[in-house]
N, C-alpha and C. Protein backbone atom coordinates (compact mmCIF):
# COMPACT_ATOMS: atom_id res chain seq x y z
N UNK A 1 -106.73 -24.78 -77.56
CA UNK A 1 -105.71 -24.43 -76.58
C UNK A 1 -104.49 -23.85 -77.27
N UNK A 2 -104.14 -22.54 -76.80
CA UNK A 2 -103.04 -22.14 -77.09
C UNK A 2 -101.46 -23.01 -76.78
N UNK A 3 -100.49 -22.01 -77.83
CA UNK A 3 -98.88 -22.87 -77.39
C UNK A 3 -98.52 -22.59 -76.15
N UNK A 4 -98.03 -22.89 -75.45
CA UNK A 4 -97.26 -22.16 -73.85
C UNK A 4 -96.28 -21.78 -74.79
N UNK A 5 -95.80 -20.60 -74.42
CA UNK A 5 -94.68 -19.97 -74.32
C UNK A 5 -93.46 -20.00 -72.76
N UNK A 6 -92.56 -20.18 -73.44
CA UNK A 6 -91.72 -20.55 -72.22
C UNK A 6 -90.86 -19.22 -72.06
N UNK A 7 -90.64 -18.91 -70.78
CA UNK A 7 -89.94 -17.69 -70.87
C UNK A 7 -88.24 -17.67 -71.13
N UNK A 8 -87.81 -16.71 -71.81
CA UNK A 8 -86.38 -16.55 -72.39
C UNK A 8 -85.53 -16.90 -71.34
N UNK A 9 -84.32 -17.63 -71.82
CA UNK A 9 -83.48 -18.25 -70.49
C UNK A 9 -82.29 -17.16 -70.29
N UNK A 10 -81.80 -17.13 -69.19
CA UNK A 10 -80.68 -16.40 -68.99
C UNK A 10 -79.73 -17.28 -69.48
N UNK A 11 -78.54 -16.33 -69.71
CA UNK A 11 -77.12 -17.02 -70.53
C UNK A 11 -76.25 -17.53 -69.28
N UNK A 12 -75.74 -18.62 -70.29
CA UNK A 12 -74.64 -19.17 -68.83
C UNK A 12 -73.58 -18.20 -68.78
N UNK A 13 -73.13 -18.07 -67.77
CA UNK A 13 -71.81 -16.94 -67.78
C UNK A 13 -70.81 -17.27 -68.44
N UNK A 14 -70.14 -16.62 -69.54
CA UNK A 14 -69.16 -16.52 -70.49
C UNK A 14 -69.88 -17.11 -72.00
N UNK A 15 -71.08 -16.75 -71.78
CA UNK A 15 -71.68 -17.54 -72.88
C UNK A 15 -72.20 -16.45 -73.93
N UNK A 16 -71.96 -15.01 -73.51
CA UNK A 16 -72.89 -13.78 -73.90
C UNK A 16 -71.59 -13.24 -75.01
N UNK A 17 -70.37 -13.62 -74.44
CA UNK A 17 -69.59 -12.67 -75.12
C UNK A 17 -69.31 -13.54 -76.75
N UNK A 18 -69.54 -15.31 -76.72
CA UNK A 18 -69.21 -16.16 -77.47
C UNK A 18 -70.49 -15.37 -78.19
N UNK A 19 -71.59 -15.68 -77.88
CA UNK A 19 -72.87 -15.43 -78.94
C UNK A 19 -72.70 -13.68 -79.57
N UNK A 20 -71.71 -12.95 -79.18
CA UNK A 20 -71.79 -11.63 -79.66
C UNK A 20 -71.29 -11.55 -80.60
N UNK A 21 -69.96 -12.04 -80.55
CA UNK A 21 -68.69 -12.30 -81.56
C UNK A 21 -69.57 -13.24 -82.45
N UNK A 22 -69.96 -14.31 -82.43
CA UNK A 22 -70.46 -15.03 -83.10
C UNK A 22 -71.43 -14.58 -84.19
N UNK A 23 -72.33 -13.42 -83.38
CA UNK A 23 -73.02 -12.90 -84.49
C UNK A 23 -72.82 -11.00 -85.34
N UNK A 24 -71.40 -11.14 -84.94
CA UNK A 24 -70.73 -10.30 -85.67
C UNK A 24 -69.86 -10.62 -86.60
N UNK A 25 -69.57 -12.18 -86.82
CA UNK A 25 -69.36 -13.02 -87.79
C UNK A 25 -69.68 -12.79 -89.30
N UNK A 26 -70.85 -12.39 -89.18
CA UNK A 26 -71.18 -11.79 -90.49
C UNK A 26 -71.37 -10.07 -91.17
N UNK A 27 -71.03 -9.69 -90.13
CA UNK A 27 -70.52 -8.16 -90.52
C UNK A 27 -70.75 -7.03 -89.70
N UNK A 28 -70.69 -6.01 -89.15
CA UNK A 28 -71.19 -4.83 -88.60
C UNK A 28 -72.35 -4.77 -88.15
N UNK A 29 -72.37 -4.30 -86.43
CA UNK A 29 -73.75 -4.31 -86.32
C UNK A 29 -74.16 -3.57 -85.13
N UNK A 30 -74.88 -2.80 -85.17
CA UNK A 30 -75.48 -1.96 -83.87
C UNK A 30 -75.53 -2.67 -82.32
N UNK A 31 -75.43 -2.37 -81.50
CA UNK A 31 -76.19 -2.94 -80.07
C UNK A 31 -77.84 -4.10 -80.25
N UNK A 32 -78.25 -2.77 -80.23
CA UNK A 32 -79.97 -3.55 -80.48
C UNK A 32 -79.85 -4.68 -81.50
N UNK A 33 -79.53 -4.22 -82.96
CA UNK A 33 -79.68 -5.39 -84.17
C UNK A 33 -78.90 -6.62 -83.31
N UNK A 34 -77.52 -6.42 -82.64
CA UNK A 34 -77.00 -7.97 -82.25
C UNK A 34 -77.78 -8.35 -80.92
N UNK A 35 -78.46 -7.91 -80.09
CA UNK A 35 -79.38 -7.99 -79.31
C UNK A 35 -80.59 -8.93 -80.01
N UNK A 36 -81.03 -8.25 -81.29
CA UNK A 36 -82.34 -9.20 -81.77
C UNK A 36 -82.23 -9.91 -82.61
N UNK A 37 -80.92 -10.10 -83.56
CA UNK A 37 -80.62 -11.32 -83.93
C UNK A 37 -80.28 -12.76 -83.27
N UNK A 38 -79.77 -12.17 -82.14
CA UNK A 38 -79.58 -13.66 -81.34
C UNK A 38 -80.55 -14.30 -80.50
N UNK A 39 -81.56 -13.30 -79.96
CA UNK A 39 -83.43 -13.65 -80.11
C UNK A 39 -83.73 -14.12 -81.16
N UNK A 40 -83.87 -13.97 -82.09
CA UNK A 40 -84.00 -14.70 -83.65
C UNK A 40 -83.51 -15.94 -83.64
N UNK A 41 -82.38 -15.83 -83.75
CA UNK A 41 -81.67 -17.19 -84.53
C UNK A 41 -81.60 -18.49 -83.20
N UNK A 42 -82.05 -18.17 -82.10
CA UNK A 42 -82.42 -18.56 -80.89
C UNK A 42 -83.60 -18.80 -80.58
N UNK A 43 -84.72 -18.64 -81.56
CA UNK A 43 -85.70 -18.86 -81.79
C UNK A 43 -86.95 -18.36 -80.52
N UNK A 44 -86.43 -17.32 -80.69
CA UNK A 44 -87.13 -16.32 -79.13
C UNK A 44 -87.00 -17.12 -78.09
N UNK A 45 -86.01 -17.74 -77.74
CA UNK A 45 -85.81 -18.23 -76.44
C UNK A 45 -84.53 -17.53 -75.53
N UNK A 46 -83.17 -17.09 -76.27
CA UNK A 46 -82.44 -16.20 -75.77
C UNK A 46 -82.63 -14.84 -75.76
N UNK A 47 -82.37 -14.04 -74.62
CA UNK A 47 -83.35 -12.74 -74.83
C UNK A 47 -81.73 -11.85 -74.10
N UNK A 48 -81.20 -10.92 -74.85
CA UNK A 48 -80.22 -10.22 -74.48
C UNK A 48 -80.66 -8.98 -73.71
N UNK A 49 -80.55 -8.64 -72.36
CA UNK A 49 -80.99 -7.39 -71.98
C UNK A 49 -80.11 -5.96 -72.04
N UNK A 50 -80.50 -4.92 -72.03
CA UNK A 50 -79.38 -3.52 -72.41
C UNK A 50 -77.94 -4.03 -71.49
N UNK A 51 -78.89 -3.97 -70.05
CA UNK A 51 -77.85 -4.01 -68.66
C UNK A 51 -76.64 -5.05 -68.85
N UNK A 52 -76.82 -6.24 -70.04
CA UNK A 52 -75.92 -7.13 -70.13
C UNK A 52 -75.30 -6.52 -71.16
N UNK A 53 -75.74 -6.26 -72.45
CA UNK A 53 -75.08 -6.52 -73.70
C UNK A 53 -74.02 -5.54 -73.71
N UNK A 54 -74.12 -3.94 -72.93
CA UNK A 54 -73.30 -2.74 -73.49
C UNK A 54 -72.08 -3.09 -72.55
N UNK A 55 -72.31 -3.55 -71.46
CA UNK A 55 -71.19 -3.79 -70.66
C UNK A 55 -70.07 -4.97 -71.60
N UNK A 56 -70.91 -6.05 -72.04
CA UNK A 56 -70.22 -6.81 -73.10
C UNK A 56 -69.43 -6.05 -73.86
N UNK A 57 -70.20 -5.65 -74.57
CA UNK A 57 -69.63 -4.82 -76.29
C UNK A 57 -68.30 -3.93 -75.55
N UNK A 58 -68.76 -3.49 -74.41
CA UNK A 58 -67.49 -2.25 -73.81
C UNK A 58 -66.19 -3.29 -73.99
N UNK A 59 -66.71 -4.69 -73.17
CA UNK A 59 -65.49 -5.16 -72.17
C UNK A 59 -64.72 -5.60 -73.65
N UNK A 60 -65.45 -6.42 -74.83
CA UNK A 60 -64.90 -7.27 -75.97
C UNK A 60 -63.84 -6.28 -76.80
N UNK A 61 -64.62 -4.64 -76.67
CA UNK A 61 -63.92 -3.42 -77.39
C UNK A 61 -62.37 -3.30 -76.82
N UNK A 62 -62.20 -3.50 -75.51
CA UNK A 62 -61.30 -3.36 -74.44
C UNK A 62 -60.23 -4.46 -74.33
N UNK A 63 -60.85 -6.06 -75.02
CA UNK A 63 -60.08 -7.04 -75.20
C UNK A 63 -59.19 -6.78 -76.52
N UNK A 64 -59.42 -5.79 -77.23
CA UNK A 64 -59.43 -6.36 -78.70
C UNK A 64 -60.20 -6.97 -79.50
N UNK A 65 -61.06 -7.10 -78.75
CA UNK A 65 -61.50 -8.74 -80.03
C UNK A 65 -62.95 -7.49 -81.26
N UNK A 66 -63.42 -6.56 -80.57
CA UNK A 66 -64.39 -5.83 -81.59
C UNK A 66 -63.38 -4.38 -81.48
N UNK A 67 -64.16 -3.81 -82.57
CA UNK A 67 -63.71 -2.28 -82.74
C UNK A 67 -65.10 -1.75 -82.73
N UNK A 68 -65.11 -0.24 -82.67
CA UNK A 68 -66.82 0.28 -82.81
C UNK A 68 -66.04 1.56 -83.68
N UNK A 69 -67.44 1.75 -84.23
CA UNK A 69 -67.36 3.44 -84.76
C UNK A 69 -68.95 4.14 -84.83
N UNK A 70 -68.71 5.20 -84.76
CA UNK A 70 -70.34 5.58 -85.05
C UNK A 70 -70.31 5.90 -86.67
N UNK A 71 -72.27 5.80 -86.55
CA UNK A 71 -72.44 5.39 -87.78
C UNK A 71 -74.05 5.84 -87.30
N UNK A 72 -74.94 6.04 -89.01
CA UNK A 72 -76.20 6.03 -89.02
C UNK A 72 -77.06 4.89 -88.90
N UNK A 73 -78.37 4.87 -88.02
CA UNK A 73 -79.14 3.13 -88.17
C UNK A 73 -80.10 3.31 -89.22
N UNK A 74 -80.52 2.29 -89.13
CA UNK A 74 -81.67 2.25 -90.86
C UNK A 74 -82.86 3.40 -90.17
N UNK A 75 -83.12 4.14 -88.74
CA UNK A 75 -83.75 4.83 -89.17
C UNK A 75 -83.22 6.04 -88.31
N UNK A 76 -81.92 6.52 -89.04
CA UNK A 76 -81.25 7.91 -88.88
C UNK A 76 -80.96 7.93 -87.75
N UNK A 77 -80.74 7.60 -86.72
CA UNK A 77 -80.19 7.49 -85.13
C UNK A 77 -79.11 7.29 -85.25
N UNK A 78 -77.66 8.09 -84.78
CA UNK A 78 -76.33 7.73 -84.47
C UNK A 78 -76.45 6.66 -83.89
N UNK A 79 -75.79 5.66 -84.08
CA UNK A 79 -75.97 4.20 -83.46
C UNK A 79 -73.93 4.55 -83.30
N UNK A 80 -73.69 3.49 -82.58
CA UNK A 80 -72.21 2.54 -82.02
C UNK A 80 -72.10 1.34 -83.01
N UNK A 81 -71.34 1.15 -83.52
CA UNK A 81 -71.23 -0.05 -84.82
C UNK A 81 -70.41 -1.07 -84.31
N UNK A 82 -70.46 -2.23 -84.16
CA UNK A 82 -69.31 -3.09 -83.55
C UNK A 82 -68.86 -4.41 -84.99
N UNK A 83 -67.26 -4.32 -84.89
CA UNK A 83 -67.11 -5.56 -86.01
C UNK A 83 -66.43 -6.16 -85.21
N UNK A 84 -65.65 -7.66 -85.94
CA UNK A 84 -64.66 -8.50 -85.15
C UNK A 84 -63.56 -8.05 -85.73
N UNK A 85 -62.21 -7.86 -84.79
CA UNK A 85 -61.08 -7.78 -85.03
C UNK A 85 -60.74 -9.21 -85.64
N UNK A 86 -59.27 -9.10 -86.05
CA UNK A 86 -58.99 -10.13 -86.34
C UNK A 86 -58.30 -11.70 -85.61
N UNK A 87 -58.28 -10.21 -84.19
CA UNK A 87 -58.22 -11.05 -82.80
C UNK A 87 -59.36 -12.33 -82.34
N UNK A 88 -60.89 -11.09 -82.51
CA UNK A 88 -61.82 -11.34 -82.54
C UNK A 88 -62.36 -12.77 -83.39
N UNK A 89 -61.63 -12.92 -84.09
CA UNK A 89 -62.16 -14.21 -84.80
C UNK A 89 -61.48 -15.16 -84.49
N UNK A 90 -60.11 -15.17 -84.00
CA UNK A 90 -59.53 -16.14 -83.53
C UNK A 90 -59.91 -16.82 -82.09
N UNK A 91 -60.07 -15.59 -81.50
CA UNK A 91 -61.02 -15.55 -80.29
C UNK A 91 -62.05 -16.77 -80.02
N UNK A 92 -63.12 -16.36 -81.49
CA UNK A 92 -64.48 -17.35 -81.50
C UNK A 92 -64.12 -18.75 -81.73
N UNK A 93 -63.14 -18.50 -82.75
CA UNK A 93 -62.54 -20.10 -82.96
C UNK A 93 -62.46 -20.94 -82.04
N UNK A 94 -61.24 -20.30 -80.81
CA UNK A 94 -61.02 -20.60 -79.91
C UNK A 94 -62.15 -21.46 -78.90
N UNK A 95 -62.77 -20.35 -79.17
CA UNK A 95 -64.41 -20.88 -78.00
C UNK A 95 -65.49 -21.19 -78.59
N UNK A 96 -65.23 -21.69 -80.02
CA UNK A 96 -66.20 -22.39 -80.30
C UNK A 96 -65.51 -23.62 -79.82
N UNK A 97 -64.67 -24.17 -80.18
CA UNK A 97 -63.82 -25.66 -80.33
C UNK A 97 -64.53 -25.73 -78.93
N UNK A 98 -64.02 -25.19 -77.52
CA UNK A 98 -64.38 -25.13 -76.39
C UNK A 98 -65.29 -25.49 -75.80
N UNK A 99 -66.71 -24.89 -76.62
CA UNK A 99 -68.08 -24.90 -76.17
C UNK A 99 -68.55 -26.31 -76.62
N UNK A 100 -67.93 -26.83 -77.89
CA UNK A 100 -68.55 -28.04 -78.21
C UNK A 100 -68.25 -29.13 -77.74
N UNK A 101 -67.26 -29.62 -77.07
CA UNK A 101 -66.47 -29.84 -75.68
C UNK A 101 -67.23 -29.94 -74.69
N UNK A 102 -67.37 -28.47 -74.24
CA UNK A 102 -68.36 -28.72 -72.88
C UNK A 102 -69.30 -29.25 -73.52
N UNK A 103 -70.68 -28.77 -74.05
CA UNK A 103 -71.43 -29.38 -74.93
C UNK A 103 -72.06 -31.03 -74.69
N UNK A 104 -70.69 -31.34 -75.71
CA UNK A 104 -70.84 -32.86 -75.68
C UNK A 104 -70.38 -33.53 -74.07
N UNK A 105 -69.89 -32.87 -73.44
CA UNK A 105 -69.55 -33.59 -72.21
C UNK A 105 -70.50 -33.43 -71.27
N UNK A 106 -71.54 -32.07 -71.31
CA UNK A 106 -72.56 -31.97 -70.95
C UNK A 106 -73.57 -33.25 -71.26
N UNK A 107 -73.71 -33.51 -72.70
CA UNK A 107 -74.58 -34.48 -73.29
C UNK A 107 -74.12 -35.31 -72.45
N UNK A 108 -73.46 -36.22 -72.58
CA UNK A 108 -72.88 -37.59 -71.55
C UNK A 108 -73.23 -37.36 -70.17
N UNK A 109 -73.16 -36.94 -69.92
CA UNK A 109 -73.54 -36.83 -68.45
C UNK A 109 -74.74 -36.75 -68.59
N UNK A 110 -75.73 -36.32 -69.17
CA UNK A 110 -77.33 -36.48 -68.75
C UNK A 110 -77.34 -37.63 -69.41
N UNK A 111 -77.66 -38.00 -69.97
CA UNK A 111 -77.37 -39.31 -70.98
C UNK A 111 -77.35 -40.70 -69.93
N UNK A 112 -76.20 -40.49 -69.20
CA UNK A 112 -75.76 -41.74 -68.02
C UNK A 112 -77.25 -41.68 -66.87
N UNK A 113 -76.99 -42.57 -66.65
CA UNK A 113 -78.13 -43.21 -65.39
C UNK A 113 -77.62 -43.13 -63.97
């Protein structure tokens, strides 16, 4: 018998822009690449779709918190490049502290009887 595969969950709302910033944390990165790294490191269970992510990347560009520039992808396609400002990192800080918060307050509550 095969594994079941469970299908990719949708993001809670305000949860797309934390995981973007988050994985621009470590440097410059196309649309698609931050699209399939966070499938990755999510262990194919978060699945970013176009219709969500560009509207993101627009709105975060628009906060401050990323900058873009164009640039070549590893296979010659003008790609859109997005990094974190320095807004941008204060930003994540911000909502990480936040998320682990809800988080754990989430935990407690299932937890109770």
């Amino acid at each position: 018998m095969g594994e079941k595969r469970e299908k990719p969950l949708d993001l809670l709302q305000g949860t797309l822009d934390m995981l973007v910033l988050r994985t621009l944390e470590r440097g410059r990165m196309h649309g698609y690449a931050i699209a399939e790294t966070i499938h990755q490191r999510s262990d194919d269970v978060l699945r970013v779709e176009e219709g969500a992510l560009y509207p993101a990347l627009h709105r975060l560009e628009l906060r401050g918190l990323l900058a873009a520039e164009w640039g070549l992808s590893e296979n010659n396609r003008r790609a859109r490049y997005y990094r974190l400002t320095p807004a941008g990192r204060r930003y994540l800080e911000d909502e990480r502290a936040t998320w682990s918060r809800m988080v754990m307050a989430i935990a407690r509550v299932m937890e109770t009887a």
